[in-house]
N, C-alpha and C. Protein backbone atom coordinates (compact mmCIF):
# COMPACT_ATOMS: atom_id res chain seq x y z
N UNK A 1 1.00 27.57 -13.76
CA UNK A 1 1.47 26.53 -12.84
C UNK A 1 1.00 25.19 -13.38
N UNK A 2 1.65 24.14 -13.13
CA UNK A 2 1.58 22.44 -13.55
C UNK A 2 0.31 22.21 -12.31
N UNK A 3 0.10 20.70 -13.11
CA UNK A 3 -1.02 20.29 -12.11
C UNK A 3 -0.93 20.11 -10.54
N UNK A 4 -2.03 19.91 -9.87
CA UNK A 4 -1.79 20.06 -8.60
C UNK A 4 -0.54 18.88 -8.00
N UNK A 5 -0.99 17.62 -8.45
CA UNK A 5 0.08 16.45 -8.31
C UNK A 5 1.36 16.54 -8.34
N UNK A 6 1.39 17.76 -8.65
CA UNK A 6 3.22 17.87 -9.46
C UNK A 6 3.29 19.10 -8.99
N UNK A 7 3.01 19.37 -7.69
CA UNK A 7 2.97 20.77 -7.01
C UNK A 7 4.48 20.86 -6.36
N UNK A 8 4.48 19.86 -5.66
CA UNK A 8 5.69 19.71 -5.05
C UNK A 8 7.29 19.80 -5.50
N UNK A 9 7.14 19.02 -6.78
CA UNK A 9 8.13 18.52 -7.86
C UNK A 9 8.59 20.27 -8.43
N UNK A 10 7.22 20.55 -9.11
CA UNK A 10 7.51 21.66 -9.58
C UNK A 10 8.31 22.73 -8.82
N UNK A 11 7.69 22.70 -7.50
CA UNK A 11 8.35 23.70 -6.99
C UNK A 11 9.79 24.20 -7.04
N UNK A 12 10.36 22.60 -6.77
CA UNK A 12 11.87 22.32 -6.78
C UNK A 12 12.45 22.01 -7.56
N UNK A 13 12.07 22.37 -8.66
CA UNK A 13 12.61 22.20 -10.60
C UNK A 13 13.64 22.37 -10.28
N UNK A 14 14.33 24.29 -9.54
CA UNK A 14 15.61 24.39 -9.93
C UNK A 14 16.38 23.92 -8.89
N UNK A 15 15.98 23.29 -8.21
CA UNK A 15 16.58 22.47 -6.99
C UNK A 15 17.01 21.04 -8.01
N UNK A 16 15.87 20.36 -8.93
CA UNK A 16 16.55 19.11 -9.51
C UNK A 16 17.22 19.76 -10.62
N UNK A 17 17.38 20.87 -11.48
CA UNK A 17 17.92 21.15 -12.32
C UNK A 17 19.13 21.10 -11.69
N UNK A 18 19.69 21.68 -10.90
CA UNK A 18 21.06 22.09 -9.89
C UNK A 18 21.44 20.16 -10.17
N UNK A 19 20.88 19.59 -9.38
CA UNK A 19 21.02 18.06 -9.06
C UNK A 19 21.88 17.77 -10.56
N UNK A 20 20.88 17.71 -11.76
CA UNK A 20 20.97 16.62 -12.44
C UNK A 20 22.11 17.46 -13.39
N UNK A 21 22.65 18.98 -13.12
CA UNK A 21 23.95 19.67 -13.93
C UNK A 21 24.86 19.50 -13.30
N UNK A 22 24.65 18.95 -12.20
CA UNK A 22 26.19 18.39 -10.89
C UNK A 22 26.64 16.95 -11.73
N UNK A 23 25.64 16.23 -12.19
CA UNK A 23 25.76 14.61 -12.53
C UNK A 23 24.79 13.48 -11.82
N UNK A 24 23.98 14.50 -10.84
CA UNK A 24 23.12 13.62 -10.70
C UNK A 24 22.23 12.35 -11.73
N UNK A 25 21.97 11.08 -11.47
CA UNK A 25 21.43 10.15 -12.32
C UNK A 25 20.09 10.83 -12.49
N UNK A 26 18.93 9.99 -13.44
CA UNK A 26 17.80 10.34 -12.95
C UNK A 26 17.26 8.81 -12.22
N UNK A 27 18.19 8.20 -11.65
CA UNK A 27 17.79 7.04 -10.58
C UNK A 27 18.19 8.05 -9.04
N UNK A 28 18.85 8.55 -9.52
CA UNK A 28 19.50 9.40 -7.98
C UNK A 28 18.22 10.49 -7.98
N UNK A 29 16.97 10.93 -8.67
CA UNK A 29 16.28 12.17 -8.82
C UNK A 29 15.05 11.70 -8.71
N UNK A 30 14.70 10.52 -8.87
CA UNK A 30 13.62 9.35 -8.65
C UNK A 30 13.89 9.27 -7.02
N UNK A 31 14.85 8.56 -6.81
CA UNK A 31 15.14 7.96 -5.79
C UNK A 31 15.24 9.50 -4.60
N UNK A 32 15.06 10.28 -4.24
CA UNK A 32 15.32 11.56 -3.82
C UNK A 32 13.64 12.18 -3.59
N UNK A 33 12.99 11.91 -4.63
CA UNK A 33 11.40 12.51 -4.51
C UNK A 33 10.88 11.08 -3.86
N UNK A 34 11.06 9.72 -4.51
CA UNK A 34 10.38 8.85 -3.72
C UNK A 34 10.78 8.60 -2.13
N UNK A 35 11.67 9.35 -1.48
CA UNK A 35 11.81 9.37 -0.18
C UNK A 35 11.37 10.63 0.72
N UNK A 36 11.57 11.43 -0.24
CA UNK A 36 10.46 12.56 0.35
C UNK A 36 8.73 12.04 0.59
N UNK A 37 8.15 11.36 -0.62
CA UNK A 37 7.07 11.03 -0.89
C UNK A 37 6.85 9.69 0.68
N UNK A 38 7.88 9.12 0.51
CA UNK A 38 7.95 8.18 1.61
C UNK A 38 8.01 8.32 3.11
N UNK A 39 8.30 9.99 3.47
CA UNK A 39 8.47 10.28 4.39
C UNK A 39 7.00 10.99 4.64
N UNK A 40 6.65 11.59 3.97
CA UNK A 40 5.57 12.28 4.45
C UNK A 40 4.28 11.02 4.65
N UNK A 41 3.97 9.69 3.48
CA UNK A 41 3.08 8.96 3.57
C UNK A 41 3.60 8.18 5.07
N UNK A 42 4.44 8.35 5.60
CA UNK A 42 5.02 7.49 6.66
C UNK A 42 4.09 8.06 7.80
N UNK A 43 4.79 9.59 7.97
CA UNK A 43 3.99 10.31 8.77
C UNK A 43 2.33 10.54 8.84
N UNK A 44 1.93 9.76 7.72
CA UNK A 44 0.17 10.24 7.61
C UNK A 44 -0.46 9.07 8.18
N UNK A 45 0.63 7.82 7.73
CA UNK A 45 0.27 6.11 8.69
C UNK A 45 0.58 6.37 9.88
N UNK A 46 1.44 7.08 10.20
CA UNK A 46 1.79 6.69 12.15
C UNK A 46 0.40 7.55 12.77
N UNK A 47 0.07 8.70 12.25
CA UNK A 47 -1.10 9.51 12.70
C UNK A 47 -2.05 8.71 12.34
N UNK A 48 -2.57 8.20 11.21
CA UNK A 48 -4.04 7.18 11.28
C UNK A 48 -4.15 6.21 12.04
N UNK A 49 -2.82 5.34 12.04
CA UNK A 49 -2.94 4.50 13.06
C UNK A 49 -3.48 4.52 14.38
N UNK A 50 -2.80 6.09 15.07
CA UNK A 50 -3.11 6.16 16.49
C UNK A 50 -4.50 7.18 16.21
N UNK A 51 -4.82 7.45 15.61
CA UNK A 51 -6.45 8.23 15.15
C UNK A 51 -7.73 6.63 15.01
N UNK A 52 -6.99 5.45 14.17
CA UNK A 52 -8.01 4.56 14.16
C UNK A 52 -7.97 3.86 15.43
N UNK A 53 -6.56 3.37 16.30
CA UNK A 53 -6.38 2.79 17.04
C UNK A 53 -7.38 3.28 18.34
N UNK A 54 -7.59 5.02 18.17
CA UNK A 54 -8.56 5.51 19.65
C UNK A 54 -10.03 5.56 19.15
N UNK A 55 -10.44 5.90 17.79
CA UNK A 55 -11.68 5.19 16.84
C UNK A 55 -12.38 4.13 16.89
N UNK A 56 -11.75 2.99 17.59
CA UNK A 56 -12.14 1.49 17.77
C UNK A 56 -12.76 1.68 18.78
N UNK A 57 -12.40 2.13 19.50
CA UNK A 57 -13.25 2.14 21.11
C UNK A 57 -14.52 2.34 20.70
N UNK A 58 -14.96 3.44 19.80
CA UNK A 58 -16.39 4.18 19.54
C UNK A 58 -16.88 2.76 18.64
N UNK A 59 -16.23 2.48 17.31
CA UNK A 59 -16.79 1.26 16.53
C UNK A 59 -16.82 -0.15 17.36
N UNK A 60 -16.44 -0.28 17.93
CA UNK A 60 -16.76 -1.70 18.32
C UNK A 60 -18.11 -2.20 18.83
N UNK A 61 -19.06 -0.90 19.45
CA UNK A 61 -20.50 -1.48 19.91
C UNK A 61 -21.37 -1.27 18.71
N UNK A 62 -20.63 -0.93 17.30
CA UNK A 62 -21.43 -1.06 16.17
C UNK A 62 -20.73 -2.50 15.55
N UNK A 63 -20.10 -3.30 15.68
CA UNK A 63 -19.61 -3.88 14.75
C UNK A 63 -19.70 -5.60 16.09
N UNK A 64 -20.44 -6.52 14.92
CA UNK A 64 -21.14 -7.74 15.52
C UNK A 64 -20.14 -8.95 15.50
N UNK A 65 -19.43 -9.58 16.56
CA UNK A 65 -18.49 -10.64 16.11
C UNK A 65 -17.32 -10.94 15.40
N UNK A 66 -16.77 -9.82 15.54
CA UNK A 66 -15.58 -8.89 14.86
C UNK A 66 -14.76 -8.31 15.71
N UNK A 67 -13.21 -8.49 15.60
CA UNK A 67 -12.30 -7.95 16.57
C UNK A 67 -11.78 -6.41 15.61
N UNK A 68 -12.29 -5.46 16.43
CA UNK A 68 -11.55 -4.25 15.66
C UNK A 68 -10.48 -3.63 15.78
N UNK A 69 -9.67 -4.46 16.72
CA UNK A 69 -8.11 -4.63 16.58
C UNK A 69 -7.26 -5.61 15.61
N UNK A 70 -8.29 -6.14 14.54
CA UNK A 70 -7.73 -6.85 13.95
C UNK A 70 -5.93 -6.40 12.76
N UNK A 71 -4.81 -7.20 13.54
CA UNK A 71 -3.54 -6.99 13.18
C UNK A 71 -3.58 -6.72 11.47
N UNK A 72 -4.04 -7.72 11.19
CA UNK A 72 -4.12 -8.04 9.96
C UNK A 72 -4.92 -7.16 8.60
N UNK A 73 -5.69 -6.72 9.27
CA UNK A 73 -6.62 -5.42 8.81
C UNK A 73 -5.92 -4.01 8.31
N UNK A 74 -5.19 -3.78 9.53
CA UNK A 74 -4.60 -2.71 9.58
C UNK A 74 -3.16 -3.00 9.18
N UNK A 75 -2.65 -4.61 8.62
CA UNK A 75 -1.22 -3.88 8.02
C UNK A 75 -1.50 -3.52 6.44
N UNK A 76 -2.68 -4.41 6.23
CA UNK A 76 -2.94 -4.52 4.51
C UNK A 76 -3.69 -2.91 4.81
N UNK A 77 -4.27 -2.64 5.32
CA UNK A 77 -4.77 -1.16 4.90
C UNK A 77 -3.61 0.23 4.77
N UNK A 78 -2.74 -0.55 6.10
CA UNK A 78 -1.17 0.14 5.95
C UNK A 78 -0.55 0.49 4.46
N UNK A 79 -0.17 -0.79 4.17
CA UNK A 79 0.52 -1.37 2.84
C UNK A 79 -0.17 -0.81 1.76
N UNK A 80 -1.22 -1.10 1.56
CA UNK A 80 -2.15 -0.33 0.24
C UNK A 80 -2.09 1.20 -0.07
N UNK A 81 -2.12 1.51 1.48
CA UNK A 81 -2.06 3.04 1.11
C UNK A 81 -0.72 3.32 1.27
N UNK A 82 0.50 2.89 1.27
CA UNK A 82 2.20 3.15 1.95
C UNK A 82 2.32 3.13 -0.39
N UNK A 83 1.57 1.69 -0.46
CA UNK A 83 1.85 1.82 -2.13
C UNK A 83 0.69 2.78 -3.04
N UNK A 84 -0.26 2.93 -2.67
CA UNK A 84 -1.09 4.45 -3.30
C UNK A 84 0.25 5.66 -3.17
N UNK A 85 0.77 5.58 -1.79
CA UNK A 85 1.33 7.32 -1.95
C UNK A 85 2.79 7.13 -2.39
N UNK A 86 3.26 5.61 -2.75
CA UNK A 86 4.39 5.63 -3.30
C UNK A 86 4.52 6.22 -5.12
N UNK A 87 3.34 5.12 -5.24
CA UNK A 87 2.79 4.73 -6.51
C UNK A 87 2.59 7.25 -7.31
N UNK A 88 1.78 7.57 -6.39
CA UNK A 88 1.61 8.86 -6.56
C UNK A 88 2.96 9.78 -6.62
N UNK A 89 3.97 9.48 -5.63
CA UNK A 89 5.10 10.21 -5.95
C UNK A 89 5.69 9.69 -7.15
N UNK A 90 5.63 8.63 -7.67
CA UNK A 90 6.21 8.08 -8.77
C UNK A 90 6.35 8.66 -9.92
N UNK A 91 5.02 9.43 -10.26
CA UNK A 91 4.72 9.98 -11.59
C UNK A 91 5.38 11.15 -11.82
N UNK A 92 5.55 12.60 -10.92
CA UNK A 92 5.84 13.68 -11.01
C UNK A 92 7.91 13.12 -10.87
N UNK A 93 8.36 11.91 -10.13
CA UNK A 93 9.99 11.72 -10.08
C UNK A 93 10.24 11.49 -11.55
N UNK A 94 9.42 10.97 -12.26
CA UNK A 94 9.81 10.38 -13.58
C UNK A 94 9.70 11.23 -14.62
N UNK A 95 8.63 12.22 -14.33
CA UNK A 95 8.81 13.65 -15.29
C UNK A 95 10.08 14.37 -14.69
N UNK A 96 10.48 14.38 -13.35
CA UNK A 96 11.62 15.16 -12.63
C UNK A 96 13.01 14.91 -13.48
N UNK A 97 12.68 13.75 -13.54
CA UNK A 97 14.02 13.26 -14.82
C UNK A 97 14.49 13.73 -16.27
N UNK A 98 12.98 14.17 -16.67
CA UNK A 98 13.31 14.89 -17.70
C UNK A 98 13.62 16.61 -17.43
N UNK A 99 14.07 16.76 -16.84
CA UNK A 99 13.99 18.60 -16.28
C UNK A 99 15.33 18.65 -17.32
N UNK A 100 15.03 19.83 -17.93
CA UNK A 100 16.43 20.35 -18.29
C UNK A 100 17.35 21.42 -17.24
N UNK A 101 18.67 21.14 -16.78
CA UNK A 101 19.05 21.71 -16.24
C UNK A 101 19.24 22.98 -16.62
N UNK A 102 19.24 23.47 -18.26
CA UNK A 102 19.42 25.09 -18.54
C UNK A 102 18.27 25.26 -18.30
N UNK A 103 17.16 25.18 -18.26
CA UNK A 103 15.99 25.62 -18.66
C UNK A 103 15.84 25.89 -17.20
N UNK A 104 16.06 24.79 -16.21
CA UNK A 104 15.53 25.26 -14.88
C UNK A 104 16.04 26.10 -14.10
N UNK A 105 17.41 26.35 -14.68
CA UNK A 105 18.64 27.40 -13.90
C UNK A 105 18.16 28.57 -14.15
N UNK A 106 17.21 28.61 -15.64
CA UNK A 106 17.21 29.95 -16.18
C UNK A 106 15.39 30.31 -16.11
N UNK A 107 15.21 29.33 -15.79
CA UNK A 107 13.65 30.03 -15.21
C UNK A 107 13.51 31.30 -13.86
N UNK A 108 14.77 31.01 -12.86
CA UNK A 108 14.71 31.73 -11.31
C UNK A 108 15.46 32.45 -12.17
C-alpha cells in the first residue's frame, strides 16, 4: 500500500483511471479530489468552530484582557487551516493525474 496521505487517492485509482479513459482532464481529476478534500476540511471547521465556540466559556477566566470571541482570531485560524487541508489534498490530485488508465483498469 502507498503512503498514508495518499490513502484516499489510492483507494480510488480505478475510479480516476475510469475518469481520465472517458477524457477526463487532469484539471477535471485535480479539481474532483480538491473538492472532496474541501468538503471534508469544511466539515472539520464547522465542528471546531462550535467545539471552540462552547471552549471559551471554560478559557476566558484563564485569559487576562482579552476577548475570546475574538472574530478575527477565528477567521485567520479558519483560513490557515481551510489552506493546510487544501494545500494536503493537493499533493496526492497531482500524482492522481499521472494514473495510467490501463494500469488502473487492470489492477481490480
Amino acid at each position: 500500500m502507498e503512503k498514508k496521505g495518499y490513502l484516499t487517492t489510492a483507494l480510488r485509482t480505478a475510479e480516476i483511471g475510469v475518469r481520465i479513459a472517458l477524457g477526463a482532464s487532469g484539471a477535471d481529476v485535480v479539481r474532483a479530489i480538491l473538492l472532496r478534500g474541501f468538503k471534508v476540511a469544511a466539515a472539520g471547521l464547522f465542528v471546531g468552530v462550535a467545539v471552540a465556540l462552547v471552549a471559551v466559556r471554560v478559557l476566558d477566566s484563564f485569559l487576562y484582557d482579552t476577548s475570546v470571541r475574538d472574530p478575527l482570531s477565528f477567521t485567520l485560524a479558519g483560513l490557515f487551516l481551510a489552506g493546510a487541508a487544501l494545500t494536503a489534498s493537493y499533493l496526492p490530485a497531482r500524482r492522481a493525474t499521472k494514473v495510467d488508465p490501463v494500469e488502473a483498469l487492470r489492477a481490480d
